[in-house]
N, C-alpha and C. Protein backbone atom coordinates (compact mmCIF):
# COMPACT_ATOMS: atom_id res chain seq x y z
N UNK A 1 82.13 116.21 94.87
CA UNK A 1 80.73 115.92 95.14
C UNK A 1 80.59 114.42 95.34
N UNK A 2 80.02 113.86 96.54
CA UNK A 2 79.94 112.84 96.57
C UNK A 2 78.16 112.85 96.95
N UNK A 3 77.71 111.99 96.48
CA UNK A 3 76.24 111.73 96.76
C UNK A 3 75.75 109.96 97.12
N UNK A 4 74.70 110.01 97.51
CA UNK A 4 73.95 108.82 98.27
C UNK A 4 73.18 108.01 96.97
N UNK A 5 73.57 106.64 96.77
CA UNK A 5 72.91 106.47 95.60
C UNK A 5 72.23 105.17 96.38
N UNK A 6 71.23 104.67 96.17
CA UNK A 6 69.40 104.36 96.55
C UNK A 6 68.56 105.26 97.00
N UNK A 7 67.65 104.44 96.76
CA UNK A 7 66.14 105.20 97.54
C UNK A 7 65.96 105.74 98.95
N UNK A 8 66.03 106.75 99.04
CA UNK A 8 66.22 107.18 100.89
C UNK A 8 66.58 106.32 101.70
N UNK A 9 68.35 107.10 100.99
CA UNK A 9 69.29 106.07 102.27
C UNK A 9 69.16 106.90 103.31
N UNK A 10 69.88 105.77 104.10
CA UNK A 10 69.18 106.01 105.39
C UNK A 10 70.20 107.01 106.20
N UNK A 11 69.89 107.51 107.64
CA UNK A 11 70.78 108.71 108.03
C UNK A 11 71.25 108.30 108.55
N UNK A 12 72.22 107.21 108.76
CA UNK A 12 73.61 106.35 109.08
C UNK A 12 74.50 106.57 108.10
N UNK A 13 73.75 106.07 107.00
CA UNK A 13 74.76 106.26 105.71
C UNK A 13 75.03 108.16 104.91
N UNK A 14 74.42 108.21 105.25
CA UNK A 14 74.31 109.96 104.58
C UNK A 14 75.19 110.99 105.66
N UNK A 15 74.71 110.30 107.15
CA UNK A 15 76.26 110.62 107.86
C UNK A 15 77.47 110.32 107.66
N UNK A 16 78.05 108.91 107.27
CA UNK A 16 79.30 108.70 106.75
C UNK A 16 79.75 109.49 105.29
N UNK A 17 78.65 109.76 104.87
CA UNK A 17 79.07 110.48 103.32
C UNK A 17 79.22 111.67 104.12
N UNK A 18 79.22 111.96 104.59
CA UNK A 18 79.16 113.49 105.18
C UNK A 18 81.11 113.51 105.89
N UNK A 19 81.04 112.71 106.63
CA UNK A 19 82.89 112.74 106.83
C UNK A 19 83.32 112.38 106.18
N UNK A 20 82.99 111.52 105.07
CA UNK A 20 83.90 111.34 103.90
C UNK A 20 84.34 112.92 103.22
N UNK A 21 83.02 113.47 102.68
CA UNK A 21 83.12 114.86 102.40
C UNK A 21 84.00 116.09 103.13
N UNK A 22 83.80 115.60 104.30
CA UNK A 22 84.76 116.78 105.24
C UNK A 22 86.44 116.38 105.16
N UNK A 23 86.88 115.12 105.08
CA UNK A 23 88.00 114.57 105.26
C UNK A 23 89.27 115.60 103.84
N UNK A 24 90.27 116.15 104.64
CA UNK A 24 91.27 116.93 103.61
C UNK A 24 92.07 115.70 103.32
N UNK A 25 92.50 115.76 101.75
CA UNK A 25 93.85 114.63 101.40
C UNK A 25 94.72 115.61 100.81
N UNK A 26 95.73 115.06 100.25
CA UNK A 26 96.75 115.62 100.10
C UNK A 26 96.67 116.21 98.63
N UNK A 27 96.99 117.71 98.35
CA UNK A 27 96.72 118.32 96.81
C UNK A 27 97.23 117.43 95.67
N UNK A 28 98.47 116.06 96.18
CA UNK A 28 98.54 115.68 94.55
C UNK A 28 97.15 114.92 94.76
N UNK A 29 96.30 114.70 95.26
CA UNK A 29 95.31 113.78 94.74
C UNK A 29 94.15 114.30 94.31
N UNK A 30 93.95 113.96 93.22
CA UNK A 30 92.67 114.83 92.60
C UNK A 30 91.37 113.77 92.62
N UNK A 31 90.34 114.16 93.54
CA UNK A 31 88.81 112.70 93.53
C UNK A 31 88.31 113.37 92.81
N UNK A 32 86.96 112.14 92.29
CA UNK A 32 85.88 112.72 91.05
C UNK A 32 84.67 111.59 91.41
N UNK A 33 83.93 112.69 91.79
CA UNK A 33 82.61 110.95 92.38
C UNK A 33 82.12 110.40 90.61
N UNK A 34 82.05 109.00 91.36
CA UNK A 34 81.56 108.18 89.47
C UNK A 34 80.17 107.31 90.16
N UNK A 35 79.50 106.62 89.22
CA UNK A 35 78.78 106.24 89.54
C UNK A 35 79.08 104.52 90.73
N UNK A 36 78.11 104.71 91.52
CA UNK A 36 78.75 103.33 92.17
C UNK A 36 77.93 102.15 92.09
N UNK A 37 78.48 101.17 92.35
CA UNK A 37 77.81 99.53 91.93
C UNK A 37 76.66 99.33 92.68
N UNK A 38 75.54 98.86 92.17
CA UNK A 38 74.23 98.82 92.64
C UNK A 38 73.88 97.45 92.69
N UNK A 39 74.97 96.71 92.89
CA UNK A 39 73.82 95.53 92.45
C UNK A 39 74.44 94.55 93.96
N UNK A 40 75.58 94.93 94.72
CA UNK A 40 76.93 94.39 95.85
C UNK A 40 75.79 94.76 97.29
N UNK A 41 75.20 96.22 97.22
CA UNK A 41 74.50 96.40 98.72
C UNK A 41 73.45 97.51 98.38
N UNK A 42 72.49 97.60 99.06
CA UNK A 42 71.25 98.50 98.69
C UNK A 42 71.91 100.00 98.78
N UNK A 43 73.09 100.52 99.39
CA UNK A 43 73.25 101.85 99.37
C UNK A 43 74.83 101.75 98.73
N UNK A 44 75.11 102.77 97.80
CA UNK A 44 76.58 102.75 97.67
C UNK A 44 76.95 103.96 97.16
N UNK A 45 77.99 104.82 97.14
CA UNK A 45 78.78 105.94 96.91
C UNK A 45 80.63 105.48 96.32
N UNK A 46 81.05 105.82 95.10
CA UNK A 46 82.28 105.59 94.70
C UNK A 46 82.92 107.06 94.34
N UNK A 47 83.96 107.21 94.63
CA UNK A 47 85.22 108.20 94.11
C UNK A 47 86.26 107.44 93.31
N UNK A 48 87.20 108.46 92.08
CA UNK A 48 87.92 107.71 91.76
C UNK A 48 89.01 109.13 92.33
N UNK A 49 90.27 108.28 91.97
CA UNK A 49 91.68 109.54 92.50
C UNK A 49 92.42 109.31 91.60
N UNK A 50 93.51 110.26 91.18
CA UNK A 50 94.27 110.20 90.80
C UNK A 50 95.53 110.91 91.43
N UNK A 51 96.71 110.34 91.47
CA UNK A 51 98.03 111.17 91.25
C UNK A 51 98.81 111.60 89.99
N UNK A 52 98.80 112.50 89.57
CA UNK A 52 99.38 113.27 88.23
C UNK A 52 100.84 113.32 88.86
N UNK A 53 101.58 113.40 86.98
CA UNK A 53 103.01 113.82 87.27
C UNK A 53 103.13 115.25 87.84
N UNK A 54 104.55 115.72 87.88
CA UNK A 54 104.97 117.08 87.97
C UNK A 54 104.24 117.86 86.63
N UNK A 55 103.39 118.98 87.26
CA UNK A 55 103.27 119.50 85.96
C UNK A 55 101.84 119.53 85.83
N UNK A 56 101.34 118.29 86.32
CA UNK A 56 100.11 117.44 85.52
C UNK A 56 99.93 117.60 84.51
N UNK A 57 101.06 117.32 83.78
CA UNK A 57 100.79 117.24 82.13
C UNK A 57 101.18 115.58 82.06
N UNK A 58 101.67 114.76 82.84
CA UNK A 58 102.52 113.54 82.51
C UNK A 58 101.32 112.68 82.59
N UNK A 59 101.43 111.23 82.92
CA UNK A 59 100.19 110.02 82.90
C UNK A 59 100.42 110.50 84.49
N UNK A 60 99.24 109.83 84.65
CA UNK A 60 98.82 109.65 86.69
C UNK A 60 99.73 108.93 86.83
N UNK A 61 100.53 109.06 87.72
CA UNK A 61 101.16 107.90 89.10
C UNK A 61 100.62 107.52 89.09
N UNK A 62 99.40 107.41 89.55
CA UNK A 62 98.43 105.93 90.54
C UNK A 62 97.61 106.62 90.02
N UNK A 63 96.35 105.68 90.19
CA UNK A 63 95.05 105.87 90.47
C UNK A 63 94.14 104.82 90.95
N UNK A 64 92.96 105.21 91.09
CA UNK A 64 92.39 104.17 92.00
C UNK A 64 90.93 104.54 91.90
N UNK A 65 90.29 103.70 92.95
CA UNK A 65 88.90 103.52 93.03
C UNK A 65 88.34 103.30 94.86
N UNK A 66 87.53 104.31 95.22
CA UNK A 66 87.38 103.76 96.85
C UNK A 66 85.82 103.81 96.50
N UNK A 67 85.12 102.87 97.06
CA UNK A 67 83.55 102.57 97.00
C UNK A 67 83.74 102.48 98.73
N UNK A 68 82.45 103.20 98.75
CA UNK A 68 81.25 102.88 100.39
C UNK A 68 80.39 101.73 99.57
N UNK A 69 80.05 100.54 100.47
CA UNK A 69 79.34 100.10 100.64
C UNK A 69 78.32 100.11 102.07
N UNK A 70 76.94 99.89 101.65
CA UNK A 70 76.02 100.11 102.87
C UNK A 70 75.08 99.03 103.25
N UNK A 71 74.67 98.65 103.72
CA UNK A 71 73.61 97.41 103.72
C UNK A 71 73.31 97.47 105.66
N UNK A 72 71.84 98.39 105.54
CA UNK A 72 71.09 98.63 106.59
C UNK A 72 71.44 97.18 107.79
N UNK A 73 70.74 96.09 107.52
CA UNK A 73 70.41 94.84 107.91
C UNK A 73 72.41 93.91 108.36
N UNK A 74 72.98 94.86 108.29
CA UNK A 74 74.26 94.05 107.98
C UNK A 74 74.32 92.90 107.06
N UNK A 75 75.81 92.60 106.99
CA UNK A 75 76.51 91.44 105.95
C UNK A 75 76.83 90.63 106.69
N UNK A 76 76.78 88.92 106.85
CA UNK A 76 77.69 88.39 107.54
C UNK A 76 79.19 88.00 107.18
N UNK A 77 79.50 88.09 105.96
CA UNK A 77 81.02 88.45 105.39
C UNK A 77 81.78 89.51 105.65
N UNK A 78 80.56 90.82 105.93
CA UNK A 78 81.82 92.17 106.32
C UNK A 78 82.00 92.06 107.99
N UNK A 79 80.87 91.50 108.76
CA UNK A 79 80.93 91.42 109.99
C UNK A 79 80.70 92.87 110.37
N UNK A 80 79.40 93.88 109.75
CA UNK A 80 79.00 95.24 109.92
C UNK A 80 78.45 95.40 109.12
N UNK A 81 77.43 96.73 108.83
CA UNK A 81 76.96 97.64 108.24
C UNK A 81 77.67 97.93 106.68
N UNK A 82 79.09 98.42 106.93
CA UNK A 82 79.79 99.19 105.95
C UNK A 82 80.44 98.40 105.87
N UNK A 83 81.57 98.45 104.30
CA UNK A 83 82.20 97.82 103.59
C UNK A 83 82.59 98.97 102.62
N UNK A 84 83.93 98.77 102.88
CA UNK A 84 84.80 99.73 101.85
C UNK A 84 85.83 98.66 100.83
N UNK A 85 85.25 99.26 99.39
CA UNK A 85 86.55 98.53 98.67
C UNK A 85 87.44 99.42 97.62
N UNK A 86 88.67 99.42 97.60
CA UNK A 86 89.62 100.02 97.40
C UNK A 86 90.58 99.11 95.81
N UNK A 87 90.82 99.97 94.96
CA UNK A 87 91.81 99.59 94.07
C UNK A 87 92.97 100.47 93.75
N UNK A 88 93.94 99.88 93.88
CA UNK A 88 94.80 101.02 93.28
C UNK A 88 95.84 100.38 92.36
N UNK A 89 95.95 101.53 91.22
CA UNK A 89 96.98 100.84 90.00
C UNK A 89 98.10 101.81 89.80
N UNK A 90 99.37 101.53 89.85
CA UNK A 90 100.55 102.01 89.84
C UNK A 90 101.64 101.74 89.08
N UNK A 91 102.02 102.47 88.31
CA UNK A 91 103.37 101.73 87.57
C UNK A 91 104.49 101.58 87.87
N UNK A 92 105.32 100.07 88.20
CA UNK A 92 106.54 100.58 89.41
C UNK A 92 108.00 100.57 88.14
N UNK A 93 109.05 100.11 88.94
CA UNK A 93 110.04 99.71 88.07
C UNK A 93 110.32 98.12 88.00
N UNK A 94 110.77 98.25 87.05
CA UNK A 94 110.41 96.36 86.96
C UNK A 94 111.64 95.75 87.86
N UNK A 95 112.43 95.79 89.05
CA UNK A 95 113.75 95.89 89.54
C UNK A 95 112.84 95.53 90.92
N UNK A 96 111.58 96.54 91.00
CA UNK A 96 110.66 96.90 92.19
C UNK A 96 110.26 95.54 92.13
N UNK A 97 109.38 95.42 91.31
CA UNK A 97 108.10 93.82 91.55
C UNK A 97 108.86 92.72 90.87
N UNK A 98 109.89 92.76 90.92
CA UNK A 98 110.53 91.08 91.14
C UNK A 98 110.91 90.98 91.91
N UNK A 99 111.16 91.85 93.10
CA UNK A 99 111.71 91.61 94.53
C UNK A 99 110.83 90.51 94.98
N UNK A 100 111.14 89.28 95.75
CA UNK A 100 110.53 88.25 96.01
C UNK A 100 109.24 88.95 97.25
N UNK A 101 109.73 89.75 97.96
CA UNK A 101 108.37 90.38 98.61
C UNK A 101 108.21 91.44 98.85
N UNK A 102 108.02 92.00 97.44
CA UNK A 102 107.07 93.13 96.89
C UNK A 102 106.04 93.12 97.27
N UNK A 103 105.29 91.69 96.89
CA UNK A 103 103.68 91.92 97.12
C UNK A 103 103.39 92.12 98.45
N UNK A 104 103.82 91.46 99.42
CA UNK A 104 104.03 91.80 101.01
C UNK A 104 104.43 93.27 101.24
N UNK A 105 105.10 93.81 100.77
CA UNK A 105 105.66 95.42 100.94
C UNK A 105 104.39 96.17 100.62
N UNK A 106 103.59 96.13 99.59
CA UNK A 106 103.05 96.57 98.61
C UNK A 106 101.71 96.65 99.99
N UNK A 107 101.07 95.38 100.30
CA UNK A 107 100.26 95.38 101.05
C UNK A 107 100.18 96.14 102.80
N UNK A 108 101.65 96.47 102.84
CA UNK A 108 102.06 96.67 104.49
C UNK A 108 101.71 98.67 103.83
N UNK A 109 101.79 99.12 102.78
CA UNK A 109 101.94 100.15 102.62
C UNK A 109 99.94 100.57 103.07
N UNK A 110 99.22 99.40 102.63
CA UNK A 110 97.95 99.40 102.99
C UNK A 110 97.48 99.78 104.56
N UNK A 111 98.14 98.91 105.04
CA UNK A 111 98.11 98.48 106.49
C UNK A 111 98.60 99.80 106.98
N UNK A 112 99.79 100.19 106.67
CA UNK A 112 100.36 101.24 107.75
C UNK A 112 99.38 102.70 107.23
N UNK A 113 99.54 102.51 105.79
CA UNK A 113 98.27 103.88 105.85
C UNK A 113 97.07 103.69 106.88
N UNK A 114 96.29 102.98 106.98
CA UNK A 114 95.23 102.52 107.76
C UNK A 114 95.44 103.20 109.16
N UNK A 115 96.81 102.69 109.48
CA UNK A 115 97.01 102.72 111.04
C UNK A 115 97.42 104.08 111.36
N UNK A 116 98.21 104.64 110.20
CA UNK A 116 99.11 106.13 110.69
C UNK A 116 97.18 107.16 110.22
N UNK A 117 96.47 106.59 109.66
CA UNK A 117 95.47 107.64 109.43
C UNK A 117 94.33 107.52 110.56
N UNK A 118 94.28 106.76 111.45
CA UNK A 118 93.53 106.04 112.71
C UNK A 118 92.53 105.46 112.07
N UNK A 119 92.41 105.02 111.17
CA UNK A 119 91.15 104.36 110.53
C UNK A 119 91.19 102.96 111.12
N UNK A 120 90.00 102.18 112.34
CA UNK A 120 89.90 101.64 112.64
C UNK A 120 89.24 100.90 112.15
N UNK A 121 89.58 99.50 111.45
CA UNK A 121 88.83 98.15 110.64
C UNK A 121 89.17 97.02 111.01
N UNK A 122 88.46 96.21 110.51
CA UNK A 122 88.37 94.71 111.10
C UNK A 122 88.15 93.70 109.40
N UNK A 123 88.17 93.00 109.55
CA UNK A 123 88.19 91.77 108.29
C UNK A 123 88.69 92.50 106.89
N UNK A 124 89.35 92.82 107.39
CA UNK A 124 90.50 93.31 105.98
C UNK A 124 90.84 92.43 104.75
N UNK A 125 91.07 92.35 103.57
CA UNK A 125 91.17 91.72 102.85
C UNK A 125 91.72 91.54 101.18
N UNK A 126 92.53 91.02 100.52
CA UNK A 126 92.88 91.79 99.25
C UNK A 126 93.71 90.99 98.67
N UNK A 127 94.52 91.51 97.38
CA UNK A 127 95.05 90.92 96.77
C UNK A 127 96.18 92.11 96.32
N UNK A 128 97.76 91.65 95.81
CA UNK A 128 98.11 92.37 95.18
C UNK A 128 99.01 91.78 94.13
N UNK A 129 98.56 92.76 92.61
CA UNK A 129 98.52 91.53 92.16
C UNK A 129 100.54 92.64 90.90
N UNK A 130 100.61 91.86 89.85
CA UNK A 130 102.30 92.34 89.13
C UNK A 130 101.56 92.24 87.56
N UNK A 131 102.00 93.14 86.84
CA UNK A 131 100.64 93.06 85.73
C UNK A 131 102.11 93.21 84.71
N UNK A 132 102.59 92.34 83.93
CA UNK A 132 103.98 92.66 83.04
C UNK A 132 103.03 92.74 81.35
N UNK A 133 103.40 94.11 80.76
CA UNK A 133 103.27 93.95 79.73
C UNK A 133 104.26 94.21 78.75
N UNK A 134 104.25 93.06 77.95
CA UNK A 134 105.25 93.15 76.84
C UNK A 134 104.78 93.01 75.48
N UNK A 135 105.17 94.28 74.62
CA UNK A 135 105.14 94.92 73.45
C UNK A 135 105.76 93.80 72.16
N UNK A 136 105.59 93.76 71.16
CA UNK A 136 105.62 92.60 69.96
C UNK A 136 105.63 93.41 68.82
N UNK A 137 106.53 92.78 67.81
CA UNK A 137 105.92 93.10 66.29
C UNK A 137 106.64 94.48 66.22
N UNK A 138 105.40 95.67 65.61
CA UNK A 138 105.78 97.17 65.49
C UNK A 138 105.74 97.09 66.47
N UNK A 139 105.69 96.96 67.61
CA UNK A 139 105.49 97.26 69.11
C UNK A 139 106.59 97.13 69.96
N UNK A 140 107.39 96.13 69.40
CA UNK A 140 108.55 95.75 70.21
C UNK A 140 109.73 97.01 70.91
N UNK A 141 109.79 97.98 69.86
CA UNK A 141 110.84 98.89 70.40
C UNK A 141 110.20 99.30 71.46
N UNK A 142 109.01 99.09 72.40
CA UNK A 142 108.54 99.76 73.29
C UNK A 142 109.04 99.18 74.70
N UNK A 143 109.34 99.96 75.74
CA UNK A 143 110.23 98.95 77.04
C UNK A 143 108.75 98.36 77.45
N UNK A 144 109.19 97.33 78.66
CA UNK A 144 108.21 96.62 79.19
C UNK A 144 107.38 97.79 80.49
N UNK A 145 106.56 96.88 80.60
CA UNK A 145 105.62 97.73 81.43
C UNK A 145 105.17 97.12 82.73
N UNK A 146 105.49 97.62 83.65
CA UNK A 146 104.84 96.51 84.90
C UNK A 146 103.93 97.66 86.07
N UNK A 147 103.09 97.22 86.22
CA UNK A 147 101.95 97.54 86.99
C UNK A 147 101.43 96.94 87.74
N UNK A 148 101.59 97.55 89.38
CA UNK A 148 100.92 97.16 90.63
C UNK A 148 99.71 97.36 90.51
N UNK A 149 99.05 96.05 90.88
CA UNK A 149 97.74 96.43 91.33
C UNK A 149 97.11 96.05 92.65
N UNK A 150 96.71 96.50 93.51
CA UNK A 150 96.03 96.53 94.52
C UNK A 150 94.81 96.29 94.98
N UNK A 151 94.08 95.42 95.31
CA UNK A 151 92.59 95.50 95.40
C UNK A 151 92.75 95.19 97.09
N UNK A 152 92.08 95.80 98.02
CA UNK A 152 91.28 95.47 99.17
C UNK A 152 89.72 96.00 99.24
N UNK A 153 89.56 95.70 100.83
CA UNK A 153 88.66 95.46 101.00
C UNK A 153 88.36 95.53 102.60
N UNK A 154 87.75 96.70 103.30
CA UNK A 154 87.75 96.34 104.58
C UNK A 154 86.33 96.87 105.34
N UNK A 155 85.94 96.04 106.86
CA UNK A 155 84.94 96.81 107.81
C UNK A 155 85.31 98.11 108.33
N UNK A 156 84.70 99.01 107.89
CA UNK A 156 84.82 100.10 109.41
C UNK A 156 84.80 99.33 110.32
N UNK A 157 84.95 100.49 111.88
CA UNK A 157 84.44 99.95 112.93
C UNK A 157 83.40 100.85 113.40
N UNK A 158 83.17 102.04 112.49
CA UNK A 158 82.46 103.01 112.85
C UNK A 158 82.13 103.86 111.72
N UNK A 159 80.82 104.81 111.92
CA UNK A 159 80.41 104.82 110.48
C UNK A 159 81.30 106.76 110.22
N UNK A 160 81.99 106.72 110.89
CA UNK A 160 83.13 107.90 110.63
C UNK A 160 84.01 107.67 109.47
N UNK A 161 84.19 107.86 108.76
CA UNK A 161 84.87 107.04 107.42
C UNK A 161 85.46 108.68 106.77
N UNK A 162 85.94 109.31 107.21
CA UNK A 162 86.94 110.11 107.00
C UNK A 162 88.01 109.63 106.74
N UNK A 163 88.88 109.28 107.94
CA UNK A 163 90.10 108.89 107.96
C UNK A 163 90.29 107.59 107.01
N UNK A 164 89.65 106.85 106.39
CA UNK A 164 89.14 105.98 105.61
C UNK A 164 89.34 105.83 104.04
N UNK A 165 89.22 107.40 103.72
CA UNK A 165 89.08 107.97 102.85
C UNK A 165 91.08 108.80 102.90
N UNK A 166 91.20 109.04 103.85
CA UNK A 166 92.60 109.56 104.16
C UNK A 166 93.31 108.75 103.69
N UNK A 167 93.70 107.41 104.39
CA UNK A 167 94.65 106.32 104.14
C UNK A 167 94.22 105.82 103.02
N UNK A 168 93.49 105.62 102.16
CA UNK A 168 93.16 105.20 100.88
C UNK A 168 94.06 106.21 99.48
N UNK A 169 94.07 107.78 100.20
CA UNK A 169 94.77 108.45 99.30
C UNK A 169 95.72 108.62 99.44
N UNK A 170 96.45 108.26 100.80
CA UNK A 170 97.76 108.13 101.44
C UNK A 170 98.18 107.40 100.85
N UNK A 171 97.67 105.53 100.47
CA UNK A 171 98.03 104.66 99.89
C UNK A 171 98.29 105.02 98.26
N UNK A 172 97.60 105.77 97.61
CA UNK A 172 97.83 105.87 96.02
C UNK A 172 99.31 107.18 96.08
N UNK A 173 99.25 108.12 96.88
CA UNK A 173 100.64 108.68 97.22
C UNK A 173 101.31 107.65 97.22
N UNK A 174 101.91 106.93 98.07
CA UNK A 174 102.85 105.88 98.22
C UNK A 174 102.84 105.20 97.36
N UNK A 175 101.77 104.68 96.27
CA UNK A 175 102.26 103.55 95.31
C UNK A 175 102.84 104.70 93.95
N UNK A 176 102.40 105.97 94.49
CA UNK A 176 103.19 106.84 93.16
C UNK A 176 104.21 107.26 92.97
N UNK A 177 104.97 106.83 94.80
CA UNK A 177 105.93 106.98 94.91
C UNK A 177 106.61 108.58 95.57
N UNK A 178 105.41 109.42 96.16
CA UNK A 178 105.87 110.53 96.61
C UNK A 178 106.06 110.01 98.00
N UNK A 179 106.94 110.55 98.90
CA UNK A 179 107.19 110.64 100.06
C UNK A 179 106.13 111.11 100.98
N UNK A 180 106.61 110.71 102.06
CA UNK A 180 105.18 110.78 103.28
C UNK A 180 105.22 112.42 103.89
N UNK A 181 104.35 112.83 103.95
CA UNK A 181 104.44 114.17 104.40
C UNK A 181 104.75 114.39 105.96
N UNK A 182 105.80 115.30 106.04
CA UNK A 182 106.39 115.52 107.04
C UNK A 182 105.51 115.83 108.74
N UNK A 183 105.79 114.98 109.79
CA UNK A 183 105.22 115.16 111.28
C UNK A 183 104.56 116.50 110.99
N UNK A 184 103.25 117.39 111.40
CA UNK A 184 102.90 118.76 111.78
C UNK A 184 102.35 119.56 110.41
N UNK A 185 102.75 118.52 109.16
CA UNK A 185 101.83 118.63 107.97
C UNK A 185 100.57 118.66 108.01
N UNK A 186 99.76 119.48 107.62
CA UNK A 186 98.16 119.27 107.62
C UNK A 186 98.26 119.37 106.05
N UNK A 187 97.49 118.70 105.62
CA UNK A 187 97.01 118.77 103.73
C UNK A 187 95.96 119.65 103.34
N UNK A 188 95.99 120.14 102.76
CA UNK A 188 95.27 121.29 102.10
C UNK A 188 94.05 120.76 101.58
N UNK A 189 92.97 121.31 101.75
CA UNK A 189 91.64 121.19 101.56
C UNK A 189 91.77 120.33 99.80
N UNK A 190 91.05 119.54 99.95
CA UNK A 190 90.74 119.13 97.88
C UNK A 190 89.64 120.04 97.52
N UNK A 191 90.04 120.21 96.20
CA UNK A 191 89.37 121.52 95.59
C UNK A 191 87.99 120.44 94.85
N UNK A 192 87.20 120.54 96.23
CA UNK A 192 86.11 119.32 95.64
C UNK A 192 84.75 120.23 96.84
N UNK A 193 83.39 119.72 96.10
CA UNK A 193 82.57 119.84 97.31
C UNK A 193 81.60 118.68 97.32
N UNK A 194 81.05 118.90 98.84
CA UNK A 194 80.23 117.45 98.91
C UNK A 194 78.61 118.02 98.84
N UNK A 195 78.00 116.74 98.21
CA UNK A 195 76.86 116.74 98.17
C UNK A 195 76.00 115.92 99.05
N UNK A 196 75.47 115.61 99.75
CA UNK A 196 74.89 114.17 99.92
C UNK A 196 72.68 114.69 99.92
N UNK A 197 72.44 113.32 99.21
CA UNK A 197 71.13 113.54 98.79
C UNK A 197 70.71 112.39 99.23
């Protein structure tokens, strides 16, 4: 369920929630609409995702955060209407993110989702960041912990934001480390329904 959060948004935006809603991702990813930030643009809609282990009994692979942003009047920072921002957090191997360009790898995995899902954007933007945590004290017998994190940030070019929504869950696949689904694959419906109000 994804829904329209302001005061009679408008039917630009309630159309893009609408292909967001129609758009299939892939069954490991499970969305859950949460509430979205009200204070960034007068209209906004957020999902969060997850990738579960085998089983889904294990911790998530990844998970993440994709927000619509809306602002009738345009932004002159997004250079449009819409504004999508994206997080994703992943736990790699620590062998992975000391590679001197990881963070470059990490970001191209952004990019090529984008491109292999046709999601057409403009002023793209982000960070990726190596999160090491190390355990102390009673804590010490615990191994270290390192975690990708991901933040972007991009324009549509159009208020179709399906495919948008595709490469965003394409991207939390890939930082979880499952393989890309094979040429002639179609993904199975998410066991989700849409709302828009």
């Amino acid at each position: 369920m994804i829904t329209a959060h302001g005061i009679d948004a408008p039917a630009e935006f309630r159309a893009a929630l609408e292909t967001i809603g129609a758009r299939r991702v892939r069954p490991e990813v499970a969305l859950h609409e949460v509430p979205a930030p009200r204070r960034v643009a007068p209209f906004s809609a957020a999902l969060t995702g997850h990738v579960a282990g085998p089983g889904g009994d294990d911790p998530d692979l990844a998970s993440g955060r994709f927000v619509l942003l809306y602002d009738p009047e345009g932004q002159e920072a997004w250079r449009g209407r819409f504004r999508v921002v994206t997080l994703v957090r992943a736990t790699v191997e620590p062998e992975m993110a000391t590679d001197a360009i990881f963070a470059e790898v990490a970001w191209t995995w952004l990019t090529d989702a984008l491109h292999e899902s046709r999601a057409d954007v403009h002023t793209e933007s982000g960070t990726v960041s190596r999160v090491l945590s190390q355990s102390f004290g009673a804590l010490s017998d615990r191994p270290d912990d390192l975690e990708l994190e991901l933040r972007a940030s991009w324009t549509p070019a159009t208020s179709d934001l399906g495919a948008h929504l595709g490469a965003w869950a394409e991207l939390l696949c890939t930082t979880a480390g499952l393989p890309p689904l094979a040429d002639g694959v179609t993904p199975l419906p998410a066991a989700r329904n849409t709302v828009v109000t």
